[in-house]
N, C-alpha and C. Protein backbone atom coordinates (compact mmCIF):
# COMPACT_ATOMS: atom_id res chain seq x y z
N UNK A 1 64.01 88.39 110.01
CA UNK A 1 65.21 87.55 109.83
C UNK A 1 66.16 88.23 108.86
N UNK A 2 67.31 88.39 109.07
CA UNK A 2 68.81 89.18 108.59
C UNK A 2 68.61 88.41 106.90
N UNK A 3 68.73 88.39 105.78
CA UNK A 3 69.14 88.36 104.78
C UNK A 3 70.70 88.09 104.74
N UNK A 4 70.47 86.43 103.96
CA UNK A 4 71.91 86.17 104.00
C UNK A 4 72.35 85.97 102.83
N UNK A 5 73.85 86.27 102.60
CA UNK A 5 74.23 87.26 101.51
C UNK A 5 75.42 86.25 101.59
N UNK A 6 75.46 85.44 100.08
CA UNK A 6 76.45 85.19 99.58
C UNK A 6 77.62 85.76 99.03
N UNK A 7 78.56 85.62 100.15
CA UNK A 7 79.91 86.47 99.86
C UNK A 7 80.61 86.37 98.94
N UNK A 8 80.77 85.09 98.29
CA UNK A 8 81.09 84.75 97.06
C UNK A 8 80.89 84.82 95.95
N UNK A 9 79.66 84.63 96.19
CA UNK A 9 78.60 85.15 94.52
C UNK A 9 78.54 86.12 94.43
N UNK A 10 78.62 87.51 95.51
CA UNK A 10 78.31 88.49 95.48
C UNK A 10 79.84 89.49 95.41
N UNK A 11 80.97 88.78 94.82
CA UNK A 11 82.14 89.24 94.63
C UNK A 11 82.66 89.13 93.76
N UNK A 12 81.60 87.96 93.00
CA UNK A 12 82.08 87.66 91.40
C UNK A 12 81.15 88.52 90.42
N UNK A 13 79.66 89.03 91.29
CA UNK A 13 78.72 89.77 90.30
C UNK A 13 79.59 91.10 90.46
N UNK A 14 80.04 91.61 91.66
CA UNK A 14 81.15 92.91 91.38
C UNK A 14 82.23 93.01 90.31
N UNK A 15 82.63 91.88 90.26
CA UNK A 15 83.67 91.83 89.27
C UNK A 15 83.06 91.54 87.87
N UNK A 16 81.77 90.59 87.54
CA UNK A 16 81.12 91.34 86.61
C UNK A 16 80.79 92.80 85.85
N UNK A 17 80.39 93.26 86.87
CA UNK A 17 79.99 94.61 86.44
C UNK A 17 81.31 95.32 86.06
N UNK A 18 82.10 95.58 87.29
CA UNK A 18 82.98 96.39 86.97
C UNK A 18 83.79 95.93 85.25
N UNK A 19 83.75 94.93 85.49
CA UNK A 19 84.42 94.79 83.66
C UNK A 19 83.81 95.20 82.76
N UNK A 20 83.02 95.44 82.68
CA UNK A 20 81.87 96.54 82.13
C UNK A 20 82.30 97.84 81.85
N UNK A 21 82.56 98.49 83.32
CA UNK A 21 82.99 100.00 83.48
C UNK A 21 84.54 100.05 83.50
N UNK A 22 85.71 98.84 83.90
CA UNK A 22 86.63 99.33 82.77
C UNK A 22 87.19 99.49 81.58
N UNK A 23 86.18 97.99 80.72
CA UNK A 23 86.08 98.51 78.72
C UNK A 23 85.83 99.31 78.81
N UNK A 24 84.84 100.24 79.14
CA UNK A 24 84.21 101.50 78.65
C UNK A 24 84.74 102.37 78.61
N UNK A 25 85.82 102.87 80.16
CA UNK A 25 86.21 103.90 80.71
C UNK A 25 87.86 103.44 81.09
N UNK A 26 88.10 102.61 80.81
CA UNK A 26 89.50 102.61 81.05
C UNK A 26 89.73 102.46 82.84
N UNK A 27 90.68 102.24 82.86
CA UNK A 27 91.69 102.54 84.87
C UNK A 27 91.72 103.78 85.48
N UNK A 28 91.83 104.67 84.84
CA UNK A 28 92.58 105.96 85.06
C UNK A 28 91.04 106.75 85.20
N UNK A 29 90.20 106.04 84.30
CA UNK A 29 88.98 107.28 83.93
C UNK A 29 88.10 106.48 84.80
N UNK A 30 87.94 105.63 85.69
CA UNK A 30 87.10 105.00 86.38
C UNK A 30 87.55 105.29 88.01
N UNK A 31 86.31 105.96 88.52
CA UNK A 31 86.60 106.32 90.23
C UNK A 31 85.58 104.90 90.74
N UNK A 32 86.33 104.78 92.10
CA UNK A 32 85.67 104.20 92.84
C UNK A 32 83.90 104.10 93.14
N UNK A 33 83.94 105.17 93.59
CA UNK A 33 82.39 105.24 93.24
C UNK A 33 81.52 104.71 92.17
N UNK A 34 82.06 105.08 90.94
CA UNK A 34 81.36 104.73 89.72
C UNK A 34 80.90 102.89 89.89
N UNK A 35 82.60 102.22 90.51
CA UNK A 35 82.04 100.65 90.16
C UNK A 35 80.97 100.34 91.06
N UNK A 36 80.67 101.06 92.63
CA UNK A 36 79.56 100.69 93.48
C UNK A 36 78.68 100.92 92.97
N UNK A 37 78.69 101.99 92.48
CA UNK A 37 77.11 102.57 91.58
C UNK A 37 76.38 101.64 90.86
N UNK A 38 77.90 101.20 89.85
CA UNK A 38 77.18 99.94 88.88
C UNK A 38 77.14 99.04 89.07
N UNK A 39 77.41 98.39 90.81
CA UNK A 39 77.69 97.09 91.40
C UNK A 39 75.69 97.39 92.16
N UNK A 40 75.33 98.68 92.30
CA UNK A 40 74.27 98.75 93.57
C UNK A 40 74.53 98.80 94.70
N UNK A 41 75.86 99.34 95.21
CA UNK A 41 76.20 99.39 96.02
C UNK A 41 76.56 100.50 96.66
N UNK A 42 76.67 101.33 98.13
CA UNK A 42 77.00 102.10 98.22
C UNK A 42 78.77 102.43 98.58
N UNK A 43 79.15 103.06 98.72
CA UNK A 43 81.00 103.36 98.41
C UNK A 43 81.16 101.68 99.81
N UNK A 44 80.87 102.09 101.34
CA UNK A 44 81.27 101.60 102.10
C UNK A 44 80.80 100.06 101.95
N UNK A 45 79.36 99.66 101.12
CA UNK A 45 79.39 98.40 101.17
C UNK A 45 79.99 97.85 99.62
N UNK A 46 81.09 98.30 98.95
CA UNK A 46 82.02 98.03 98.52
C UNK A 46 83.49 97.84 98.58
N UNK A 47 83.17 98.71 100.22
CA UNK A 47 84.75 98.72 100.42
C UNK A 47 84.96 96.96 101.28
N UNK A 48 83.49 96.48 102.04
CA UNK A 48 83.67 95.12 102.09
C UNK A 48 84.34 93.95 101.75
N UNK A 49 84.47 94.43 99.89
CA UNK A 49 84.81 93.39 99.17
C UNK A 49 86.23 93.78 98.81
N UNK A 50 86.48 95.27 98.29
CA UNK A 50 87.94 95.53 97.70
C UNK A 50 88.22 96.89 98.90
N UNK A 51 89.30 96.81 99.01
CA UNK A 51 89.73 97.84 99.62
C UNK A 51 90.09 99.31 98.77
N UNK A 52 90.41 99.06 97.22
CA UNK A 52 90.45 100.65 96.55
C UNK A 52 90.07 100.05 95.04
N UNK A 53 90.03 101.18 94.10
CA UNK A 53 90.00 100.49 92.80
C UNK A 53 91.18 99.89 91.89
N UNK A 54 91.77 99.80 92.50
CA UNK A 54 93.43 99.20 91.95
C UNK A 54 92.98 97.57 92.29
N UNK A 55 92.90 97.25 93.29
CA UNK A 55 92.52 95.81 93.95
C UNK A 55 91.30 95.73 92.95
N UNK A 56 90.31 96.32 92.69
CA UNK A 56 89.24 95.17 92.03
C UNK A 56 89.41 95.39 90.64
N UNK A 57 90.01 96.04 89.86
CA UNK A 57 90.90 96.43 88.52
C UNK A 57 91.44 94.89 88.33
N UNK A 58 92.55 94.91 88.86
CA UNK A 58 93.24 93.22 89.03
C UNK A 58 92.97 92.31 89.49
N UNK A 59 91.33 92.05 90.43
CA UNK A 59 91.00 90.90 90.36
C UNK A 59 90.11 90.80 89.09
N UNK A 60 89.69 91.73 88.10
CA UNK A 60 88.79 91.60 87.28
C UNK A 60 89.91 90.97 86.28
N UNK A 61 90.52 91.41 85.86
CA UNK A 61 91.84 90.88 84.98
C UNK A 61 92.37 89.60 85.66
N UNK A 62 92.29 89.47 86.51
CA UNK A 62 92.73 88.17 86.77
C UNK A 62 90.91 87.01 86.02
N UNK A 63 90.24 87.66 86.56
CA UNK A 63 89.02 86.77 86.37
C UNK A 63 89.05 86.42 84.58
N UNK A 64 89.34 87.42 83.99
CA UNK A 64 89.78 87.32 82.32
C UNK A 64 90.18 85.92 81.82
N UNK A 65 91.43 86.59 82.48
CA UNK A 65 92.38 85.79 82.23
C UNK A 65 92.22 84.38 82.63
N UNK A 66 91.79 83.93 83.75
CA UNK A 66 91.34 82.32 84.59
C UNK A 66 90.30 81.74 83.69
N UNK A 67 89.58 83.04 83.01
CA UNK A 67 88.35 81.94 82.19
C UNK A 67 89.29 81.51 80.79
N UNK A 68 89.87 82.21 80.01
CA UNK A 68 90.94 81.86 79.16
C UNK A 68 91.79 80.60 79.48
N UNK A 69 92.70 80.46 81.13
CA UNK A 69 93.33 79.76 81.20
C UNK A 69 92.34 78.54 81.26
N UNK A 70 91.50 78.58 81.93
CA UNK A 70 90.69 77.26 82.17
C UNK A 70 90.01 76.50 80.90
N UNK A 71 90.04 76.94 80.03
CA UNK A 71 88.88 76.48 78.71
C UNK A 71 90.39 75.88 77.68
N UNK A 72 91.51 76.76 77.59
CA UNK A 72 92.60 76.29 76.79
C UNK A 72 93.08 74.95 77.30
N UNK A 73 93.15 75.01 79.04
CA UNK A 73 93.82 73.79 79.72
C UNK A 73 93.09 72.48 79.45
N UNK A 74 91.89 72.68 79.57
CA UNK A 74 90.39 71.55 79.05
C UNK A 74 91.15 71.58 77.57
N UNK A 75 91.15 71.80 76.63
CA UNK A 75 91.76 71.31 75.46
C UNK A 75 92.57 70.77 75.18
N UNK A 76 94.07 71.37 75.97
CA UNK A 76 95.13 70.60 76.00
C UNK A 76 95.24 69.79 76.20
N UNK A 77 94.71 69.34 77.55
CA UNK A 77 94.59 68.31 78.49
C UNK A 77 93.63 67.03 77.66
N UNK A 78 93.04 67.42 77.33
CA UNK A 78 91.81 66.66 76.42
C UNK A 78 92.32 65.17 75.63
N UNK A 79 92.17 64.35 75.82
CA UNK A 79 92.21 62.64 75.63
C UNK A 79 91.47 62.74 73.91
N UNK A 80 90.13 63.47 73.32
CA UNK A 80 89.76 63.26 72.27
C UNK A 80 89.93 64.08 71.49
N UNK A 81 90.72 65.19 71.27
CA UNK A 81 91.06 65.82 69.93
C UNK A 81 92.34 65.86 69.62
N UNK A 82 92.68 65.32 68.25
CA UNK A 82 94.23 65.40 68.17
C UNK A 82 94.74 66.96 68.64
N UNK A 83 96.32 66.57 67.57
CA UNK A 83 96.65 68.24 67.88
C UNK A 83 96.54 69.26 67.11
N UNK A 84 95.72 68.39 65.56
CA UNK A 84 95.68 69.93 64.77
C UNK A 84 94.43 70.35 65.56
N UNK A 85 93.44 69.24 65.96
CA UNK A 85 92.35 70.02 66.38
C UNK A 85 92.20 70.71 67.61
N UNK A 86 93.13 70.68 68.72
CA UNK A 86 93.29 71.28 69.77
C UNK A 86 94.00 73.01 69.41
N UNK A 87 94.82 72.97 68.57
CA UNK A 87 95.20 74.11 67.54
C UNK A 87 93.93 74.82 67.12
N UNK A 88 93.21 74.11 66.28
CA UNK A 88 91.81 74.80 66.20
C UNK A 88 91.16 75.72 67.00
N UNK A 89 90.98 74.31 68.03
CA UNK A 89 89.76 75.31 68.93
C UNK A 89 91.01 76.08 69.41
N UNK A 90 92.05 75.94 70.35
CA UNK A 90 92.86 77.44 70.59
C UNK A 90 92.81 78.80 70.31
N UNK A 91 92.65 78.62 69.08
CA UNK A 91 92.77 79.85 67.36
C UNK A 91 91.69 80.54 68.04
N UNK A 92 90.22 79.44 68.48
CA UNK A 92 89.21 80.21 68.07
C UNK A 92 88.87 80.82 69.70
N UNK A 93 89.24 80.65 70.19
CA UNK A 93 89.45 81.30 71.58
C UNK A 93 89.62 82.00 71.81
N UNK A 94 90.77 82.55 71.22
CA UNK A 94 91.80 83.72 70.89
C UNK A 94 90.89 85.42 70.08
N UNK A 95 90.41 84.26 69.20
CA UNK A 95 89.50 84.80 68.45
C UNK A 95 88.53 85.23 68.97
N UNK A 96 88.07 84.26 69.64
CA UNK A 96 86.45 85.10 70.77
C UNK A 96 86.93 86.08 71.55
N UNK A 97 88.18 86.24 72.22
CA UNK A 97 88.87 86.98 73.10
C UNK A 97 88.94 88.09 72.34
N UNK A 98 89.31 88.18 71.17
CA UNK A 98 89.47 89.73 70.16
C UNK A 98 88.44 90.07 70.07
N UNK A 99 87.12 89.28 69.84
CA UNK A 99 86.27 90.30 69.60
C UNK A 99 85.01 89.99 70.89
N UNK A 100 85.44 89.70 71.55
CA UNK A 100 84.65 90.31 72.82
C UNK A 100 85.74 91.49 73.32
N UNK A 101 85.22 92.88 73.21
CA UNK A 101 85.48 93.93 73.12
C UNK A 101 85.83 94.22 74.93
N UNK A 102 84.66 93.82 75.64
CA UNK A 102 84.91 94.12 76.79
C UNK A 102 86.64 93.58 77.44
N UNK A 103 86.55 92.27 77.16
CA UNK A 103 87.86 91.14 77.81
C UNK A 103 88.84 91.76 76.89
N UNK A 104 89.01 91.83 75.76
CA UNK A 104 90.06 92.47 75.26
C UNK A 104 90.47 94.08 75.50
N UNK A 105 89.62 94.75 75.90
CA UNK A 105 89.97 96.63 76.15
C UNK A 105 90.45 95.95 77.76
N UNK A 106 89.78 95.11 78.52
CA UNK A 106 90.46 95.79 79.76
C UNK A 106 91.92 94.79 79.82
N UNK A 107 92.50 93.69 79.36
CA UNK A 107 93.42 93.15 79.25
C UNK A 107 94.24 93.95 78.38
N UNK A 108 94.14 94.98 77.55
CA UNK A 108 94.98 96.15 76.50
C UNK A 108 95.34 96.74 77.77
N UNK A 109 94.47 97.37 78.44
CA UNK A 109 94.46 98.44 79.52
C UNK A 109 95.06 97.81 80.62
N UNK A 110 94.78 96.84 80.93
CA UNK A 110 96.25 96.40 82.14
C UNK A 110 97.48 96.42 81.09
N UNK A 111 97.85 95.74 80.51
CA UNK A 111 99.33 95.92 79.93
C UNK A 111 99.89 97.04 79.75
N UNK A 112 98.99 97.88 79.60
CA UNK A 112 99.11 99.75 79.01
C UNK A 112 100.00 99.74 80.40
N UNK A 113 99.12 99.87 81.67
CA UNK A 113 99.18 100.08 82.84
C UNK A 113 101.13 99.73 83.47
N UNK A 114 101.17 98.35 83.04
CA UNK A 114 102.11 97.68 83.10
C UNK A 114 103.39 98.21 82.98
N UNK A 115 103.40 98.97 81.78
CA UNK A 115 104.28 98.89 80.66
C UNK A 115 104.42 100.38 81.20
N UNK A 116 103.41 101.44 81.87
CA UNK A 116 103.46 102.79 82.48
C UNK A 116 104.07 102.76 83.75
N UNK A 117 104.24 101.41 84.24
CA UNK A 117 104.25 101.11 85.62
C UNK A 117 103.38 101.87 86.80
N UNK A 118 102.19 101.57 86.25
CA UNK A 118 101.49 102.29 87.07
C UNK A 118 100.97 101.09 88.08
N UNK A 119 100.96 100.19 87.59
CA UNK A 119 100.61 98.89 88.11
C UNK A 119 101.38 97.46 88.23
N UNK A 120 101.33 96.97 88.95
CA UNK A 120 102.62 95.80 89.29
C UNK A 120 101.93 94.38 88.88
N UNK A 121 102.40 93.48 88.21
CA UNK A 121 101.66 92.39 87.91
C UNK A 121 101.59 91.65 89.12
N UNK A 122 100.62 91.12 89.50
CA UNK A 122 99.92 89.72 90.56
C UNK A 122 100.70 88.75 90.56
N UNK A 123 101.29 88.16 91.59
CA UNK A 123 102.01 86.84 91.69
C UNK A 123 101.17 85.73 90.97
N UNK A 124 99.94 86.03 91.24
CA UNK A 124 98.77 84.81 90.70
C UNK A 124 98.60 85.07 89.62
N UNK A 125 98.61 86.10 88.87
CA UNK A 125 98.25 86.36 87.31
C UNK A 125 99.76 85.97 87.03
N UNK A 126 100.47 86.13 87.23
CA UNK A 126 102.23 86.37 86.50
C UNK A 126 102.02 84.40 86.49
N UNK A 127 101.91 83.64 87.46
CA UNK A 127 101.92 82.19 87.48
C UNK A 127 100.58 81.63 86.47
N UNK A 128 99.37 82.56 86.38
CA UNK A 128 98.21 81.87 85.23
C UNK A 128 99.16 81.88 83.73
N UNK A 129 99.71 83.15 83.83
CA UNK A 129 100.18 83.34 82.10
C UNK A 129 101.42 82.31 82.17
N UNK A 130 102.36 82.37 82.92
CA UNK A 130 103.52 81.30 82.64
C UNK A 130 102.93 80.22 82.73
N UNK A 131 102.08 79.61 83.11
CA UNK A 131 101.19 77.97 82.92
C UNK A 131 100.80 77.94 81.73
N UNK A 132 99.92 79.38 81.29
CA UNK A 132 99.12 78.72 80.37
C UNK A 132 100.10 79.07 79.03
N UNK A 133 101.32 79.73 78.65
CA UNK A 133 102.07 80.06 77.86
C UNK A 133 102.99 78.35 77.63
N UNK A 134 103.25 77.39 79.12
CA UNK A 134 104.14 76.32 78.99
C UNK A 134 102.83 75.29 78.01
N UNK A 135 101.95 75.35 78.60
CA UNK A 135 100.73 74.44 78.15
C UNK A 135 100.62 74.78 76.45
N UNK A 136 100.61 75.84 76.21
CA UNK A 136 100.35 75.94 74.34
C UNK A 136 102.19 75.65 73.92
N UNK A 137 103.31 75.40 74.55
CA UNK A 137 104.21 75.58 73.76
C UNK A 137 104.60 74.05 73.59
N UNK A 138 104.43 73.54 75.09
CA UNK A 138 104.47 71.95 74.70
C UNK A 138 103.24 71.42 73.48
N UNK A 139 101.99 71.76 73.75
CA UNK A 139 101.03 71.25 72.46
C UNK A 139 102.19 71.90 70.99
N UNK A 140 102.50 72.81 70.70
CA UNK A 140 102.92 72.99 69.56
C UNK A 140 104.78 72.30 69.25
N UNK A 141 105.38 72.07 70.57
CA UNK A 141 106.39 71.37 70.40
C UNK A 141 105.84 69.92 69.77
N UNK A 142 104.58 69.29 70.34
CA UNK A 142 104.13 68.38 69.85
C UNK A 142 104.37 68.20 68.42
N UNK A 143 103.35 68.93 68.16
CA UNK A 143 103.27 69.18 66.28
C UNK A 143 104.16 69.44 65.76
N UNK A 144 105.09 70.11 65.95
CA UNK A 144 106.71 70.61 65.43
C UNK A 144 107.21 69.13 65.12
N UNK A 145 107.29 67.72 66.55
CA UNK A 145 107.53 66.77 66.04
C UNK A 145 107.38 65.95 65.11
N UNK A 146 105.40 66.08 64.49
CA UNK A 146 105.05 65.50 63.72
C UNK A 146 105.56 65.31 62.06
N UNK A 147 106.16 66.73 61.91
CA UNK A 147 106.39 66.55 60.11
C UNK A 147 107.35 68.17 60.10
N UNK A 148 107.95 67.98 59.47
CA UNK A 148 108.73 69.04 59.58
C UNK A 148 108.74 70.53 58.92
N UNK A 149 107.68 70.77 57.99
CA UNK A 149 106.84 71.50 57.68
C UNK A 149 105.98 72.40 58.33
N UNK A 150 105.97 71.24 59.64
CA UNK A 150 104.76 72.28 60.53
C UNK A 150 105.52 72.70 61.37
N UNK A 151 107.03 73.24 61.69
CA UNK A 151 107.79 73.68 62.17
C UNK A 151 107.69 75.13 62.29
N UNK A 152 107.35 75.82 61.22
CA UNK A 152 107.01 77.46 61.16
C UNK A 152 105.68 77.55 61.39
N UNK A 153 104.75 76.42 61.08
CA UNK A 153 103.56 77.04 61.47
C UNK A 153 103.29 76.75 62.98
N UNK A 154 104.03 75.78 63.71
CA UNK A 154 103.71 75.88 65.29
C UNK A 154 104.31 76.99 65.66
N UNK A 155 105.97 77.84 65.14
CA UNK A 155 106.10 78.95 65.44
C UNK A 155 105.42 80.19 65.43
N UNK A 156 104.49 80.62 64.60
CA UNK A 156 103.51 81.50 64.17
C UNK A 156 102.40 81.36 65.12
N UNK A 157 101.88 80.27 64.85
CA UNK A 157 101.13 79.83 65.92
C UNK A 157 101.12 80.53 67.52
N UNK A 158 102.29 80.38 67.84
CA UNK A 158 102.76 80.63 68.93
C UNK A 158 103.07 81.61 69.17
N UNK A 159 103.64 82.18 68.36
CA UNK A 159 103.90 83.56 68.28
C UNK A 159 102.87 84.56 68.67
N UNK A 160 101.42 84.31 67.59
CA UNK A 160 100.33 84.77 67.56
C UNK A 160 99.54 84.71 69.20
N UNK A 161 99.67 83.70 69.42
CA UNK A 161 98.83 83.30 70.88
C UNK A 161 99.54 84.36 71.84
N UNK A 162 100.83 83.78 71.73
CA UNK A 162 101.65 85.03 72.76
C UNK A 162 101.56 86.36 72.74
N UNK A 163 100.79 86.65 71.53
CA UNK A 163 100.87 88.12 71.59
C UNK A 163 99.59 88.51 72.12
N UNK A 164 98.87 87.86 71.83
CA UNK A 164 97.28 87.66 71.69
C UNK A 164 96.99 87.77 73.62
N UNK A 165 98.11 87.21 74.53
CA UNK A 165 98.15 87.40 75.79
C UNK A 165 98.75 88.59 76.38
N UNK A 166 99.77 89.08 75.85
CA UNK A 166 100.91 90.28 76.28
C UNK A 166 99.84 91.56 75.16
N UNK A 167 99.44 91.41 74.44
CA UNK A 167 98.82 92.67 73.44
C UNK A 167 97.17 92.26 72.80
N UNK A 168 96.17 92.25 74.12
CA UNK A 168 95.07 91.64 73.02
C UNK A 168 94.34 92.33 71.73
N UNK A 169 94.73 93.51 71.73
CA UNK A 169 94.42 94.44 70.13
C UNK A 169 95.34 94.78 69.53
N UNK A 170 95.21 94.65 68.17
CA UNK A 170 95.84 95.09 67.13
C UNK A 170 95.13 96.58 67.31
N UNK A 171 96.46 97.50 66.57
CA UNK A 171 95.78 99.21 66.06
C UNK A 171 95.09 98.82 65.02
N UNK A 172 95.39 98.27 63.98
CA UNK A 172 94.98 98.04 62.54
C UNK A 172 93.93 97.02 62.39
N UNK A 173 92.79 97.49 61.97
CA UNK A 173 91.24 96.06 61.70
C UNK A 173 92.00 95.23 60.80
N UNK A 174 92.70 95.31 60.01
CA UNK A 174 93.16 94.93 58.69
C UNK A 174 94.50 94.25 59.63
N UNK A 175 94.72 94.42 60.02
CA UNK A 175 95.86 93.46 60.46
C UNK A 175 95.17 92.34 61.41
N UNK A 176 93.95 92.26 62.03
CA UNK A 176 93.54 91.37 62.94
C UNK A 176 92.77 90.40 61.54
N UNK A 177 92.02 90.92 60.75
CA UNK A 177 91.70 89.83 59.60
C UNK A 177 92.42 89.47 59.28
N UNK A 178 94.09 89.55 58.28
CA UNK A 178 94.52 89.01 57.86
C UNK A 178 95.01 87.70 58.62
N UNK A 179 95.68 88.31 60.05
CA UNK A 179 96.00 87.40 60.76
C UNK A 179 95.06 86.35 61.06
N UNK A 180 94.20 86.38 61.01
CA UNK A 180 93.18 85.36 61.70
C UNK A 180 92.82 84.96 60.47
N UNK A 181 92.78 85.03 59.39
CA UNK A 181 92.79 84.29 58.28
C UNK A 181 93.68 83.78 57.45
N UNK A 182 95.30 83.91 57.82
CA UNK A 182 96.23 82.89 57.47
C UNK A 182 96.48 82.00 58.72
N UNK A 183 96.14 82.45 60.06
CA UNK A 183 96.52 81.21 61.12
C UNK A 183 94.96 79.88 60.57
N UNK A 184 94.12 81.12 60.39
CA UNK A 184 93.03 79.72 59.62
C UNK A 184 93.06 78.65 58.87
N UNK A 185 94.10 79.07 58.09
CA UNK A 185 94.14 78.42 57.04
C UNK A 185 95.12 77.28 57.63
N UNK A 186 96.06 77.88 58.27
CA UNK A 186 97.41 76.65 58.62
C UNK A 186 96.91 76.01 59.61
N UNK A 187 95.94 76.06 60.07
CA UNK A 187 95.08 75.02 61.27
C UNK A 187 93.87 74.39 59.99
N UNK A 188 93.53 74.66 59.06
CA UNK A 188 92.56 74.20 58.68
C UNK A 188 91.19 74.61 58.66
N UNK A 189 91.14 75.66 58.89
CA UNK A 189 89.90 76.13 59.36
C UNK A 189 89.54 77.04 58.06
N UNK A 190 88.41 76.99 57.55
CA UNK A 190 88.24 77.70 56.38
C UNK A 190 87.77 79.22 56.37
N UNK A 191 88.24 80.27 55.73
CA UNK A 191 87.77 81.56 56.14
C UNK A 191 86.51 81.93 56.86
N UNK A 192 85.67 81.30 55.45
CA UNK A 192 84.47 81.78 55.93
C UNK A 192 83.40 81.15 56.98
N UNK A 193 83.99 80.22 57.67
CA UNK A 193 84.29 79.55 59.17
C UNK A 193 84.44 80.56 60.34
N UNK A 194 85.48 81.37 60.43
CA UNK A 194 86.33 81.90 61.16
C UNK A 194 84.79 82.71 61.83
N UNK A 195 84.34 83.36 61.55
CA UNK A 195 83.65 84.39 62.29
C UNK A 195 82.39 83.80 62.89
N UNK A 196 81.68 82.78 62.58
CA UNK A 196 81.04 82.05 62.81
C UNK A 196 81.41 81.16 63.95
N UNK A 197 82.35 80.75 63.67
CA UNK A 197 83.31 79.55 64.57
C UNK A 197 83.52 80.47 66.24
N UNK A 198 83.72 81.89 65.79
CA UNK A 198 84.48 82.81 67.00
C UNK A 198 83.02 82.94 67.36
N UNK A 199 81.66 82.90 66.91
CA UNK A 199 80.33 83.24 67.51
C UNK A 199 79.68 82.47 68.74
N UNK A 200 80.49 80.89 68.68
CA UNK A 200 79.89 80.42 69.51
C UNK A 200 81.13 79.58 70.29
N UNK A 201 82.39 80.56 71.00
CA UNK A 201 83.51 80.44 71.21
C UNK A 201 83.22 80.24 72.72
N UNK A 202 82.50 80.54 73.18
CA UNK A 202 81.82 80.19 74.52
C UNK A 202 81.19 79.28 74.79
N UNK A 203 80.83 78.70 74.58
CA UNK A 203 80.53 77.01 74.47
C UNK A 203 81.41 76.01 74.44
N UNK A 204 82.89 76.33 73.96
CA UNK A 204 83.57 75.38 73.21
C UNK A 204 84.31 74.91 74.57
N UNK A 205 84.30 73.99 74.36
CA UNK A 205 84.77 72.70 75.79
C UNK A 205 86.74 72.65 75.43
């Protein structure tokens, strides 16, 4: 009896792996072959799923990015946490996103790409980031209303997130601590919180 093979599941473990082999190796330094290799696959029963490595490059970045959009929108959307605390968990999202090394090198490395025009942004990725960019600006227009003080810090705020989508690494270690320890503070979150808090950023509803 034929072995039946979930097409679906078996297109998201490709796109697993390969995010793997483009942190490591970048766009440019990654051949086709390499992602079948590390998928178990041979060239032709990869070409099944993507037709070159440009196509599964940008569905992996899209996959990034959808788990980001989906976990922020659950917050926003969210009936039980005010808005400093929806600010919170945001921060720390952001935060898990910086230092999960893999999601942040290959989201650096598409923008690189971008910005080289070596690569054209996705109608579907270009519509995740303008959703999920309207979704954090109304939450912080929110707060802007509340007291007028928190006027610069929803700007910063925002600022930070936005960059945090268009640029997910800083060059400088010293510039990603500081930052993440004065947005801490203006959300409430206490320093020595912050790294702890980003440890179990995958969980957070």
């Amino acid at each position: 009896m034929p072995k039946i093979v979930n097409h679906v599941d078996r297109r998201h473990q490709i796109i697993e792996k390969a995010l793997v082999v483009f942190a490591r190796q970048g766009f440019h330094s990654t051949n086709y072959n390499e992602i079948a290799q590390a998928c178990g696959l041979s060239r032709t029963g990869l070409y099944q799923y993507f037709p070159n490595k440009e196509a599964v490059f940008k569905e992996t970045v899209e996959y990034v990015v959808d788990t980001i959009v989906v976990r922020i929108f659950s917050i926003v959307q969210s009936k039980t946490f005010s808005t400093s605390q929806k600010l919170q968990k945001i921060l720390m999202i952001f935060i898990g996103v910086m230092e999960h090394k893999e999601d942040s090198a290959v989201l650096l490395e598409f923008f690189i790409c971008l910005k080289r025009r070596n690569l054209q942004l996705t109608e579907y990725l270009e519509d995740s980031i303008k959703s999920l960019v309207g979704a954090i600006r109304e939450l912080f227009e929110d707060l802007e209303n509340k007291a007028s003080y928190l006027s610069s810090t929803a700007m910063m705020l925002f600022t930070f997130l936005q960059s945090q989508i268009l640029q997910p690494l800083f060059g400088d270690t010293t510039t990603i601590e500081d930052s993440i320890a004065t947005l801490g503070r203006l959300v409430g979150i206490p320093k020595e919180d912050l790294r702890s808090r980003a440890g179990i950023t995958s969980d957070m509803n």
